[in-house]
PDB file of N, CA and C in Angstrom:
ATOM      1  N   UNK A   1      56.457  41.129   6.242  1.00  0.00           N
ATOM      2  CA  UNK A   1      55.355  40.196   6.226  1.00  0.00           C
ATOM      3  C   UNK A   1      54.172  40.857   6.947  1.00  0.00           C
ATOM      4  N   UNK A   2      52.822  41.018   6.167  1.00  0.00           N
ATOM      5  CA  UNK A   2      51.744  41.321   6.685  1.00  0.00           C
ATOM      6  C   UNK A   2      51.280  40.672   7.870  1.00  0.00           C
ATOM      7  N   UNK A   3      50.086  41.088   8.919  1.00  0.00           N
ATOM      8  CA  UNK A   3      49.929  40.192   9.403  1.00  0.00           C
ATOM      9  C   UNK A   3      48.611  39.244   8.937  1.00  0.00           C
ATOM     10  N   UNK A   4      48.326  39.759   7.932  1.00  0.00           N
ATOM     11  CA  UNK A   4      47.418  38.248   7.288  1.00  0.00           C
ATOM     12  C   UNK A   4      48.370  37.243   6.837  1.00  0.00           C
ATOM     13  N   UNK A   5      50.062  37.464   6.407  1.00  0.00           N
ATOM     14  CA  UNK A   5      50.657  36.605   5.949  1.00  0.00           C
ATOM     15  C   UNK A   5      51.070  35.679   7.037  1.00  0.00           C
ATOM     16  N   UNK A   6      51.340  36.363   8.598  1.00  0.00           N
ATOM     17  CA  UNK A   6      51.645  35.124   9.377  1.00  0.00           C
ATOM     18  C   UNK A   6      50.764  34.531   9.694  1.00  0.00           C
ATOM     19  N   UNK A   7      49.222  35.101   9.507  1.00  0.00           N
ATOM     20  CA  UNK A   7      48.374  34.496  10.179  1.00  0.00           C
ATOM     21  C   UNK A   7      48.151  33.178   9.269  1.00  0.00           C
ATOM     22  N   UNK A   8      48.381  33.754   7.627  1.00  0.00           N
ATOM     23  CA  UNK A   8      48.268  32.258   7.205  1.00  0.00           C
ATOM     24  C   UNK A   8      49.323  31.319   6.694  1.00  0.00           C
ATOM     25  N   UNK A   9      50.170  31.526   7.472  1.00  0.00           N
ATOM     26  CA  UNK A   9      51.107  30.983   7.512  1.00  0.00           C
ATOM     27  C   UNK A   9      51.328  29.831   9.284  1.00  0.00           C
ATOM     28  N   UNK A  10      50.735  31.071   9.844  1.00  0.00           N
ATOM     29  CA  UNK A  10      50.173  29.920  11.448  1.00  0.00           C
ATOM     30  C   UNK A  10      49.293  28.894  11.287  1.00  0.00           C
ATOM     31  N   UNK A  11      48.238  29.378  10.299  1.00  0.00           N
ATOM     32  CA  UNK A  11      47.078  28.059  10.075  1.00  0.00           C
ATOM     33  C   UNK A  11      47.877  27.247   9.711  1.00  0.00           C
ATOM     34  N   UNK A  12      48.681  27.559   8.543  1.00  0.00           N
ATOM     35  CA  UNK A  12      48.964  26.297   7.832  1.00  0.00           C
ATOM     36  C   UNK A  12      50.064  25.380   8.361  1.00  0.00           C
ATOM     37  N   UNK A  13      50.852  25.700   9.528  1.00  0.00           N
ATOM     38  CA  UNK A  13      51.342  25.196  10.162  1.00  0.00           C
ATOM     39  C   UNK A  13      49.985  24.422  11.434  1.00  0.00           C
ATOM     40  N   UNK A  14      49.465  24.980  11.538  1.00  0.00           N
ATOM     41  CA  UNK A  14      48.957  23.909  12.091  1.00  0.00           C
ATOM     42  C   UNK A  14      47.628  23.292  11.680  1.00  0.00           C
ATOM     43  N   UNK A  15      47.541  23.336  10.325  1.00  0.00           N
ATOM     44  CA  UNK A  15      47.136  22.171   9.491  1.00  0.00           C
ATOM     45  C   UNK A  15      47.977  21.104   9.505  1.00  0.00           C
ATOM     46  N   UNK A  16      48.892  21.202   8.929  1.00  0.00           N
ATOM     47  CA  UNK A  16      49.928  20.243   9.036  1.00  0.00           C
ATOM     48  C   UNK A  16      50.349  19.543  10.323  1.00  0.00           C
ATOM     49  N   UNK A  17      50.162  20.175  11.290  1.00  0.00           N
ATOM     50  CA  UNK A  17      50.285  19.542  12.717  1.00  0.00           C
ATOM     51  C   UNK A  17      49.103  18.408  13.078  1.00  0.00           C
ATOM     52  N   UNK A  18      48.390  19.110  12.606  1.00  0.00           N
ATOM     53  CA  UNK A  18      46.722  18.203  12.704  1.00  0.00           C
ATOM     54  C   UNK A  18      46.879  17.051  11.778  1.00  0.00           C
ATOM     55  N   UNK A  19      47.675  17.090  10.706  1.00  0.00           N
ATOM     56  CA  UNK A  19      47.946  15.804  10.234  1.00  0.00           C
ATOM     57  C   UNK A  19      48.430  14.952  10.528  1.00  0.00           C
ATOM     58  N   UNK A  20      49.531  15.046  11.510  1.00  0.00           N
ATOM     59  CA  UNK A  20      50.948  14.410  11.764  1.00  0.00           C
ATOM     60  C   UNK A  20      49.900  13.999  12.757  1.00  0.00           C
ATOM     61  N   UNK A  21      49.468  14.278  13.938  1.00  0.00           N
ATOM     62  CA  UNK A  21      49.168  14.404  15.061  1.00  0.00           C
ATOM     63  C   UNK A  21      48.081  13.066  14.879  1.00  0.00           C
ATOM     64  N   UNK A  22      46.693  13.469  13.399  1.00  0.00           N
ATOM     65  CA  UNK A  22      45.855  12.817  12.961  1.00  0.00           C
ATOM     66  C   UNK A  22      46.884  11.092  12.547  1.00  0.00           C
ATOM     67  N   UNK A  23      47.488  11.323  11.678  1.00  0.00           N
ATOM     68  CA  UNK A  23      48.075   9.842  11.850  1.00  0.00           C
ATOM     69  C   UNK A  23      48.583   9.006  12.332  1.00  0.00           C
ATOM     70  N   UNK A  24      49.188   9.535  13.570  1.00  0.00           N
ATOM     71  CA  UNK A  24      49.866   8.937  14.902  1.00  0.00           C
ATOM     72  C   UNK A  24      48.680   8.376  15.456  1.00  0.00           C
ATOM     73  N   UNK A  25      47.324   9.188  15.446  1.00  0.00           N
ATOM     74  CA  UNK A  25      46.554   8.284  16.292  1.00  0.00           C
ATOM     75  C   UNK A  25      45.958   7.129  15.953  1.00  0.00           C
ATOM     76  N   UNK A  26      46.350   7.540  14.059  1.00  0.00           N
ATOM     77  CA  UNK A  26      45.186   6.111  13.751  1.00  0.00           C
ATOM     78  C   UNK A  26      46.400   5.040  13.695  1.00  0.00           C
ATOM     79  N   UNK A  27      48.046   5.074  13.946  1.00  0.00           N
ATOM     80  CA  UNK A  27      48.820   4.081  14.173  1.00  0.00           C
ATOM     81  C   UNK A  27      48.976   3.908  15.275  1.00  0.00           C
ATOM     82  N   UNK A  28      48.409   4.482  16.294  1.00  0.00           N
ATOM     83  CA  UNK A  28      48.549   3.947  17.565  1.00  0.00           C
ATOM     84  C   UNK A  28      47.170   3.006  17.711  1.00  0.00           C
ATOM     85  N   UNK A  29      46.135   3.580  17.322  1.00  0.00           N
ATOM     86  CA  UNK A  29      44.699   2.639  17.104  1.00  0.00           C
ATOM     87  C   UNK A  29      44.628   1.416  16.839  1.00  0.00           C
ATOM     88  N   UNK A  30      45.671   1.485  15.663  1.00  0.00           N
ATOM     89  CA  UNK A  30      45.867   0.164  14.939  1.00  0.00           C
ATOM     90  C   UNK A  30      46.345  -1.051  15.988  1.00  0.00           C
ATOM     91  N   UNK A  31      47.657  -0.146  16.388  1.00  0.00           N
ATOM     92  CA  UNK A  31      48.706  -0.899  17.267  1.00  0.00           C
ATOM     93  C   UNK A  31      47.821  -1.632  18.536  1.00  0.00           C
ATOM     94  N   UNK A  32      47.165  -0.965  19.068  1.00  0.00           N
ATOM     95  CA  UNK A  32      46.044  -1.389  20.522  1.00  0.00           C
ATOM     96  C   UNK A  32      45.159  -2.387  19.875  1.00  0.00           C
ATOM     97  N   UNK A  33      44.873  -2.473  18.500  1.00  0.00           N
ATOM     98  CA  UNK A  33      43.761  -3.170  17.714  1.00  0.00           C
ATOM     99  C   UNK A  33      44.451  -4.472  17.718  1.00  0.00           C
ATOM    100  N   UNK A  34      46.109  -4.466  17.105  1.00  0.00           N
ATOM    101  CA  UNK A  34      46.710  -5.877  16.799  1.00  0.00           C
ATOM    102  C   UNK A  34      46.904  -6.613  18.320  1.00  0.00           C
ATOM    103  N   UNK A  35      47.155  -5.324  19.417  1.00  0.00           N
ATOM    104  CA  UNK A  35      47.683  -5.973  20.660  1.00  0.00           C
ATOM    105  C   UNK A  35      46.521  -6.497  21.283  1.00  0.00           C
ATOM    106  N   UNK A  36      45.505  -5.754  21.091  1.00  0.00           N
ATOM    107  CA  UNK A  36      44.331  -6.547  21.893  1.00  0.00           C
ATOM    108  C   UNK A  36      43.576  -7.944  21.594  1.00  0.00           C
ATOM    109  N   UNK A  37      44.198  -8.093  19.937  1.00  0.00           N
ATOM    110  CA  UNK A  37      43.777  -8.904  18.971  1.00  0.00           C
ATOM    111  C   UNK A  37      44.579 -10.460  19.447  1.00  0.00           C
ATOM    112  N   UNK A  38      45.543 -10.219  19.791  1.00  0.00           N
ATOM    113  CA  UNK A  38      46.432 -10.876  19.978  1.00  0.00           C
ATOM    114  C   UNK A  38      46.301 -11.550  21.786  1.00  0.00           C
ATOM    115  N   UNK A  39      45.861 -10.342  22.632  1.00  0.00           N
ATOM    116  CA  UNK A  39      45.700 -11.163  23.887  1.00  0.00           C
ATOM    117  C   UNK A  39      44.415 -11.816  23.693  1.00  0.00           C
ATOM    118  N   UNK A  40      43.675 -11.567  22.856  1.00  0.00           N
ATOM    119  CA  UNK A  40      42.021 -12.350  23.006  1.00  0.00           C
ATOM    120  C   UNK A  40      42.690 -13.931  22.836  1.00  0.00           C
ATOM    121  N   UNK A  41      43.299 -13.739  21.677  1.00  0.00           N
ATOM    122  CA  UNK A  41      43.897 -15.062  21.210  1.00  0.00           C
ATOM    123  C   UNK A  41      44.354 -16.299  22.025  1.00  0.00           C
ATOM    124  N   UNK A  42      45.310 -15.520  23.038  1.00  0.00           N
ATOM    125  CA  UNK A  42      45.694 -15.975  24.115  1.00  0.00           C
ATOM    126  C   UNK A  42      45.046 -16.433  25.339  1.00  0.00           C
ATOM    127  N   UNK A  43      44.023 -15.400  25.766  1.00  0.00           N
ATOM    128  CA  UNK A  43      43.427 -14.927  26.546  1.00  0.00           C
ATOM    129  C   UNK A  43      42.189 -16.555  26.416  1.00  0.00           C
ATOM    130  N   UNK A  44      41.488 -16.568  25.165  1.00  0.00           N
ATOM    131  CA  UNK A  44      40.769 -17.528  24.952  1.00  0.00           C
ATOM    132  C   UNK A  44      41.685 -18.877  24.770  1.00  0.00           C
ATOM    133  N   UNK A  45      42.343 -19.282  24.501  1.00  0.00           N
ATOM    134  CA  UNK A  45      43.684 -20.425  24.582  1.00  0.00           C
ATOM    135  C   UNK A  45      43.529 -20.866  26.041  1.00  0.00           C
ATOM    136  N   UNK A  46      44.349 -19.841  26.888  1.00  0.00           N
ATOM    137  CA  UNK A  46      44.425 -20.298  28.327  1.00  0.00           C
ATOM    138  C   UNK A  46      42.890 -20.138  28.783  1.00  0.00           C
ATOM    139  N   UNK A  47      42.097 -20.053  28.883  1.00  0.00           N
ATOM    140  CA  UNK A  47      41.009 -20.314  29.825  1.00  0.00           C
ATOM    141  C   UNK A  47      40.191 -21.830  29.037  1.00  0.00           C
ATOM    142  N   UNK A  48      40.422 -22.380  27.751  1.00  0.00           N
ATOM    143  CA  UNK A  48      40.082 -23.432  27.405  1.00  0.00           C
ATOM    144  C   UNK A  48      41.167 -24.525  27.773  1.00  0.00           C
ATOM    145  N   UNK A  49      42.560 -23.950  28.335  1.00  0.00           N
ATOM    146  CA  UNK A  49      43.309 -24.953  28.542  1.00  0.00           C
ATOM    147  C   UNK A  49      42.907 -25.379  30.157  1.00  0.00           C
ATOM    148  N   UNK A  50      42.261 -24.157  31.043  1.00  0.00           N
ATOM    149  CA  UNK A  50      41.859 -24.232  32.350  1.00  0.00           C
ATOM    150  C   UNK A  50      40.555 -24.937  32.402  1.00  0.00           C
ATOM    151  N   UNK A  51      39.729 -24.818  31.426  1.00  0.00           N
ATOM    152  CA  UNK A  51      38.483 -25.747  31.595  1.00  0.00           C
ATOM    153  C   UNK A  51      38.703 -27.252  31.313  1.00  0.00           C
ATOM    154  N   UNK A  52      39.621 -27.364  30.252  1.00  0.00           N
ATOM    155  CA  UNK A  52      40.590 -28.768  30.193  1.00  0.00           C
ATOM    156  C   UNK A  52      41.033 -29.379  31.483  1.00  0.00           C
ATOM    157  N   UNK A  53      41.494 -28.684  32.385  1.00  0.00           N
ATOM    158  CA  UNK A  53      42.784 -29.226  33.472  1.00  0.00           C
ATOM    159  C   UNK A  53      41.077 -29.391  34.517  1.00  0.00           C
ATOM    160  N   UNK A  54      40.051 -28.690  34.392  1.00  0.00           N
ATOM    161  CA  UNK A  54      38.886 -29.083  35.317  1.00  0.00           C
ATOM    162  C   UNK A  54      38.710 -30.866  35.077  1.00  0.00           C
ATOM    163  N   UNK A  55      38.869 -31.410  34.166  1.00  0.00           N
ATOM    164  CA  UNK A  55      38.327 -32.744  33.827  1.00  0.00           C
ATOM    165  C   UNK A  55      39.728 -33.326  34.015  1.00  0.00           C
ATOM    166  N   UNK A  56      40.756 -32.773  33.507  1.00  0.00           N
ATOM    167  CA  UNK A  56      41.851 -33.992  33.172  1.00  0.00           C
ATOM    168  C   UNK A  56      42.351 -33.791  34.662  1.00  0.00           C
ATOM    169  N   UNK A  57      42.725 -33.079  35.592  1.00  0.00           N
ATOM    170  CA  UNK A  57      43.220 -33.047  36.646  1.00  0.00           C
ATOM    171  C   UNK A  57      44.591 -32.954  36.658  1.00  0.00           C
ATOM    172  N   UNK A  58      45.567 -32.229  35.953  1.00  0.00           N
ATOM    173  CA  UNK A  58      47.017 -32.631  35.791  1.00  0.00           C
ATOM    174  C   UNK A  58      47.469 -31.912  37.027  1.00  0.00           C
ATOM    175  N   UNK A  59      48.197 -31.588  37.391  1.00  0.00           N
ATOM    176  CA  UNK A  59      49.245 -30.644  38.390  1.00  0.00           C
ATOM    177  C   UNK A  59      49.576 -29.862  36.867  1.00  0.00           C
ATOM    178  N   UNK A  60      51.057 -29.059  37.279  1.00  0.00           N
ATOM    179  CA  UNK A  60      50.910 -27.225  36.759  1.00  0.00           C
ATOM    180  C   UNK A  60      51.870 -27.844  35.630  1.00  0.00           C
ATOM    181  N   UNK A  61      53.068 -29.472  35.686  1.00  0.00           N
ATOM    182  CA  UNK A  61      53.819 -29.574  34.956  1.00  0.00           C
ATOM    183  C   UNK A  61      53.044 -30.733  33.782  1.00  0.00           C
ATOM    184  N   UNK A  62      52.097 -31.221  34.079  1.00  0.00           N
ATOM    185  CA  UNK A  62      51.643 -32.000  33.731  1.00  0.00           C
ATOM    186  C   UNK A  62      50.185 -31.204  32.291  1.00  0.00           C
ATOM    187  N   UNK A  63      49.720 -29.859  33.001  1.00  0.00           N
ATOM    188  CA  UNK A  63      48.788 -28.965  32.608  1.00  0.00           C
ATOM    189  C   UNK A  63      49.795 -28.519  31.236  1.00  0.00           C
ATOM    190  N   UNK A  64      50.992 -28.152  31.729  1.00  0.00           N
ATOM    191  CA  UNK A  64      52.057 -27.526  30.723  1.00  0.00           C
ATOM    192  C   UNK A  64      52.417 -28.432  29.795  1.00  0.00           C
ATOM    193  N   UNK A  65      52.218 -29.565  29.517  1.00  0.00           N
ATOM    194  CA  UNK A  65      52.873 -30.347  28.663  1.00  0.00           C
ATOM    195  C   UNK A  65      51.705 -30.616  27.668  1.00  0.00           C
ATOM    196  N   UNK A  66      50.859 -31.143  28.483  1.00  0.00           N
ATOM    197  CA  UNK A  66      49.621 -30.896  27.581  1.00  0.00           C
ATOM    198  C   UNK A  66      49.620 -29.618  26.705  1.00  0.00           C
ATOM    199  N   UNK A  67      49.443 -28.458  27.359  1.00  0.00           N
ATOM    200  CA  UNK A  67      48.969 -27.048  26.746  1.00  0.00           C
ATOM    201  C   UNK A  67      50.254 -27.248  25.102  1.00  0.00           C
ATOM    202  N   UNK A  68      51.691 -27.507  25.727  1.00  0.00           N
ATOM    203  CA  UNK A  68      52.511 -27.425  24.376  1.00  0.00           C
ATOM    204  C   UNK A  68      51.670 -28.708  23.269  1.00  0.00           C
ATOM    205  N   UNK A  69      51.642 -29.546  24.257  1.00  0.00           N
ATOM    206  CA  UNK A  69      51.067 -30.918  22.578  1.00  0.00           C
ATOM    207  C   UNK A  69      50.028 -30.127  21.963  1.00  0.00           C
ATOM    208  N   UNK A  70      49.141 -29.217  22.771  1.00  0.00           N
ATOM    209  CA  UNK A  70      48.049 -28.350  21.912  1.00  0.00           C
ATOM    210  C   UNK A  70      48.319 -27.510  21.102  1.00  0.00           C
ATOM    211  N   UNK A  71      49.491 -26.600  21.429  1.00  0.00           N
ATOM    212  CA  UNK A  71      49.962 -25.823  20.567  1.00  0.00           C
ATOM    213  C   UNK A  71      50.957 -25.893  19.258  1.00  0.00           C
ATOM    214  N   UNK A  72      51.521 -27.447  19.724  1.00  0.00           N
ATOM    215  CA  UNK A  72      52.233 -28.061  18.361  1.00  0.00           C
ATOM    216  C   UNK A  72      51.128 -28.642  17.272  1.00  0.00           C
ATOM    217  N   UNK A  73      50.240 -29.316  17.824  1.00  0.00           N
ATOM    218  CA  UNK A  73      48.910 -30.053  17.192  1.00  0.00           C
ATOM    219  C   UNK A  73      48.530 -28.956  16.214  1.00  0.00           C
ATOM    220  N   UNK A  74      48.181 -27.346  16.920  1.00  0.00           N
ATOM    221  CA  UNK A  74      47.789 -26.348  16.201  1.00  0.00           C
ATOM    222  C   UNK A  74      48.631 -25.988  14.909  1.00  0.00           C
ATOM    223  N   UNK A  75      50.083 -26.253  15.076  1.00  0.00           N
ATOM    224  CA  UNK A  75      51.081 -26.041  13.764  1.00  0.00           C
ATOM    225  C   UNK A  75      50.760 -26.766  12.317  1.00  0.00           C
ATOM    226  N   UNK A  76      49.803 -28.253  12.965  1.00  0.00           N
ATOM    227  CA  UNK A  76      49.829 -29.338  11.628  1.00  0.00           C
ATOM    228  C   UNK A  76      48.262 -29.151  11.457  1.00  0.00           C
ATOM    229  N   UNK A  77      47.234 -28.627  12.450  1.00  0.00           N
ATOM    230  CA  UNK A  77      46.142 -28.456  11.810  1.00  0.00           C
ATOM    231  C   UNK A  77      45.449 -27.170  11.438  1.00  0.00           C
ATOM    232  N   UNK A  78      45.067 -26.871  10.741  1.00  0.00           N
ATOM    233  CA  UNK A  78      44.760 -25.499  10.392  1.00  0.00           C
ATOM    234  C   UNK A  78      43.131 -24.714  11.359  1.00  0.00           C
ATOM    235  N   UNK A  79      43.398 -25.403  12.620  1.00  0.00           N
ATOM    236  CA  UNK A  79      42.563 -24.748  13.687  1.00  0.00           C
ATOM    237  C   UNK A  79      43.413 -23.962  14.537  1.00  0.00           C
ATOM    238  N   UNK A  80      42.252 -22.890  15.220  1.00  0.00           N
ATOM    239  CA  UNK A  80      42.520 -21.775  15.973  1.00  0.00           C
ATOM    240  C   UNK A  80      42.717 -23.000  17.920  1.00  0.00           C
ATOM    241  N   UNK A  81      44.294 -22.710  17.785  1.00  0.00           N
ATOM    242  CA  UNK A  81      44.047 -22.998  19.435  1.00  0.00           C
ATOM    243  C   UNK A  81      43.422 -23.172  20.149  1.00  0.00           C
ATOM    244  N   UNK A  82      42.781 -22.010  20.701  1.00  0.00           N
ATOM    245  CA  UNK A  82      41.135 -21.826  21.891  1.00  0.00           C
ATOM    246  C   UNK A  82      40.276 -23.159  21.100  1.00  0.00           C
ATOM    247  N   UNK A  83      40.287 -22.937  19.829  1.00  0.00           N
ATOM    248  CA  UNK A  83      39.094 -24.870  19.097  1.00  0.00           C
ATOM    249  C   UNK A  83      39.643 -25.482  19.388  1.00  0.00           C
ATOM    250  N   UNK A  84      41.165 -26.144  19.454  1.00  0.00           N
ATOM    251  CA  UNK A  84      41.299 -27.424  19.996  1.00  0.00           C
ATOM    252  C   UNK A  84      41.421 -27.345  21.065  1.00  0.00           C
ATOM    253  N   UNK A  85      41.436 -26.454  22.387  1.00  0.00           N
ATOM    254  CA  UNK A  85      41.316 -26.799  23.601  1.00  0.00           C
ATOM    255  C   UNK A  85      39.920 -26.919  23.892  1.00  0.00           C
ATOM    256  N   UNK A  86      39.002 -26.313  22.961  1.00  0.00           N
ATOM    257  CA  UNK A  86      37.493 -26.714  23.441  1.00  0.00           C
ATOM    258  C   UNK A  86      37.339 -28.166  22.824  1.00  0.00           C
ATOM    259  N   UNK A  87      38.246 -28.992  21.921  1.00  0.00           N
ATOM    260  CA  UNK A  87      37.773 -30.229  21.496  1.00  0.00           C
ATOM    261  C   UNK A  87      38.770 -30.598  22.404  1.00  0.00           C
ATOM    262  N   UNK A  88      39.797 -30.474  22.740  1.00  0.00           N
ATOM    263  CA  UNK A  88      40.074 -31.270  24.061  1.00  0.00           C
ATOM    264  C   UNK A  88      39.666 -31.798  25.207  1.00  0.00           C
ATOM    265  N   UNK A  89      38.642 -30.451  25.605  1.00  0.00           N
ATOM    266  CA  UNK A  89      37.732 -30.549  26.725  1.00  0.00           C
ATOM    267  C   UNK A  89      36.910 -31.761  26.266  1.00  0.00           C
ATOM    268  N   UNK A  90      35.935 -32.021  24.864  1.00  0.00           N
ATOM    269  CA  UNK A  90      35.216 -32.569  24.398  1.00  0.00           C
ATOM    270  C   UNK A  90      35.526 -34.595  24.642  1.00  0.00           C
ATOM    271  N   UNK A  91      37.272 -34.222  24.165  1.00  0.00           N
ATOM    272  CA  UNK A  91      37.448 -35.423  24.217  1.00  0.00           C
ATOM    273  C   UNK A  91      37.303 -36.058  25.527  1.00  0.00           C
ATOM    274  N   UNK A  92      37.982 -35.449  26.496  1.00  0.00           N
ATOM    275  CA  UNK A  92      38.230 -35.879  27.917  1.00  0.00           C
ATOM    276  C   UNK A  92      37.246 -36.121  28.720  1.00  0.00           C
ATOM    277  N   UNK A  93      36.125 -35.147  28.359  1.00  0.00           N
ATOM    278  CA  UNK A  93      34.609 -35.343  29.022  1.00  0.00           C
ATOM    279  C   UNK A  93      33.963 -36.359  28.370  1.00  0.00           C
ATOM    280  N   UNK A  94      34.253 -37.187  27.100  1.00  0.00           N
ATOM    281  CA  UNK A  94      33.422 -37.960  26.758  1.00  0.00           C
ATOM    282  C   UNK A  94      33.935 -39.293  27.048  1.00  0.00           C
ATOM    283  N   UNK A  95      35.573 -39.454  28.215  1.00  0.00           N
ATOM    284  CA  UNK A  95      35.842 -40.690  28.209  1.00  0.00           C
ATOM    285  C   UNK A  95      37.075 -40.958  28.078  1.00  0.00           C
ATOM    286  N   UNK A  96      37.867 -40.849  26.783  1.00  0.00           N
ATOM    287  CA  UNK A  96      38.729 -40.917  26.241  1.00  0.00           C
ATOM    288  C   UNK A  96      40.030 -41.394  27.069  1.00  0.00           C
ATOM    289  N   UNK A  97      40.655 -42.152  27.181  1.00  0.00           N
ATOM    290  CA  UNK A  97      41.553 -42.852  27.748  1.00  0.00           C
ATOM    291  C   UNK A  97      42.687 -41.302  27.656  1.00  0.00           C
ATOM    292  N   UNK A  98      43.177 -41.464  28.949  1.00  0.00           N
ATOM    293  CA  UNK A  98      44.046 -40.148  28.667  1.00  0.00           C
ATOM    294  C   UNK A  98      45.597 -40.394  27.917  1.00  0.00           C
ATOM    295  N   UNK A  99      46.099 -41.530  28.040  1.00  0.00           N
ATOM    296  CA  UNK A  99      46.959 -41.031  26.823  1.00  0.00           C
ATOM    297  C   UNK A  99      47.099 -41.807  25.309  1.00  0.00           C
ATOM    298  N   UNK A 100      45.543 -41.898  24.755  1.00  0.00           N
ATOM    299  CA  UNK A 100      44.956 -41.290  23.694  1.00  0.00           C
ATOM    300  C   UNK A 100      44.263 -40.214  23.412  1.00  0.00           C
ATOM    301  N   UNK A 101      44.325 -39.205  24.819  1.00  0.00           N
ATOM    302  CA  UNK A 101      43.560 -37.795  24.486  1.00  0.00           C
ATOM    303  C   UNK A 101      43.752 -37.003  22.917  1.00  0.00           C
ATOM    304  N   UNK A 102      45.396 -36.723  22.778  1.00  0.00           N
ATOM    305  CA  UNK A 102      45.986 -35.928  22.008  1.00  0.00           C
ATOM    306  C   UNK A 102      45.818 -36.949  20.194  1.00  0.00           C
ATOM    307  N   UNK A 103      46.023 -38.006  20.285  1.00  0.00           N
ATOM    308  CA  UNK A 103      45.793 -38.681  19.036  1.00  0.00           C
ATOM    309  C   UNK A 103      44.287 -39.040  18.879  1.00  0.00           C
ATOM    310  N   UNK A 104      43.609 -38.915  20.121  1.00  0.00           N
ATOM    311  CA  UNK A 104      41.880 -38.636  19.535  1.00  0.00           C
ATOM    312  C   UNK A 104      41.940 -37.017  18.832  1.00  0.00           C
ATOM    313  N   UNK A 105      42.343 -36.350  19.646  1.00  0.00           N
ATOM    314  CA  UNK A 105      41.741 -34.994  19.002  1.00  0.00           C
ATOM    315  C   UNK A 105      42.298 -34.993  17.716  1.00  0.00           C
ATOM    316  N   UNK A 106      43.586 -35.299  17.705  1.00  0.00           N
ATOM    317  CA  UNK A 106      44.252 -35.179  16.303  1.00  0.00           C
ATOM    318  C   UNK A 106      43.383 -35.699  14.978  1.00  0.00           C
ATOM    319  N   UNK A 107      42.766 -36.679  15.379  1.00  0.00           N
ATOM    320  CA  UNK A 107      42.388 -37.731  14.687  1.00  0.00           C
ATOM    321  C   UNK A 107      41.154 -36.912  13.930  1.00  0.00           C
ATOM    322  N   UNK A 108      39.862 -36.286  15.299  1.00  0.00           N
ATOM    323  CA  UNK A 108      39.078 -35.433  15.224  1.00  0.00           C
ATOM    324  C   UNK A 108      38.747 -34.535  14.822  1.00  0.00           C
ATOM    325  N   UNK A 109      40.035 -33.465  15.008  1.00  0.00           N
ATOM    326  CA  UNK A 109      40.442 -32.010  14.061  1.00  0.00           C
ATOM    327  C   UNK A 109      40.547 -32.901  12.591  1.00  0.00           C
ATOM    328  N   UNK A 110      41.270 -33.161  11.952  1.00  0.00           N
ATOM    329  CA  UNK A 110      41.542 -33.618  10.838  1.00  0.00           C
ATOM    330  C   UNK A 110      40.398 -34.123  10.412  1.00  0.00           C
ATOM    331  N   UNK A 111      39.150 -34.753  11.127  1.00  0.00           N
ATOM    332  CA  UNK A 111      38.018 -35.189  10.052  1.00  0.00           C
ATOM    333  C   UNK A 111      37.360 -34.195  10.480  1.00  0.00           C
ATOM    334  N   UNK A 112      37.281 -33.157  11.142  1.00  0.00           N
ATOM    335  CA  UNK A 112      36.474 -32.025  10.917  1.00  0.00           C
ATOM    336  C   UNK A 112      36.823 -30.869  10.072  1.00  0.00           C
TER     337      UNK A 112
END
């Protein structure tokens, strides 16, 4: 073997390296894209469930029971979580007897 033959035989090995190497990063990209995608989700959820607990005043077991009726509510209406904890907030600040909070919003999401 010449040595132009290993030499192109070295490139082309690491052409091919540059590929492998090149697609790992754009699946790791991805992966940080879905994970970060995913704490916003969250991330915006709980701080509308914390601006909630500013008005309603629950303690931590009382905050928690609520947060699940929000997140079951979310199964039957086709809104994003973080929206019904900001129409939660909505309801509670405008009055709303608290345990008709959850069947106002329900009521609310559904005609919106």
């Amino acid at each position: 073997m010449t040595a132009a033959d290993k030499l192109h035989s070295m490139f082309g090995s690491f052409s091919e390296m540059s590929i492998v190497v090149s697609s790992f990063n754009d699946v790791l990209g991805q992966t940080c894209d879905m994970i970060n995608g995913l704490a916003e989700e969250y991330d915006g959820f709980d701080k509308g469930m914390r601006a909630v607990n500013t008005m309603a005043g629950l303690n931590g077991e009382g905050l928690e029971a609520l947060t699940d009726r929000v997140k079951e509510l979310s199964e039957e209406i086709p809104l994003a979580k973080d929206e019904l904890a900001g129409g939660l907030y909505q309801v509670i600040s405008n009055g709303v007897l608290k345990n008709n909070w959850i069947d106002f919003l329900n009521k609310s999401a559904k005609a919106a």
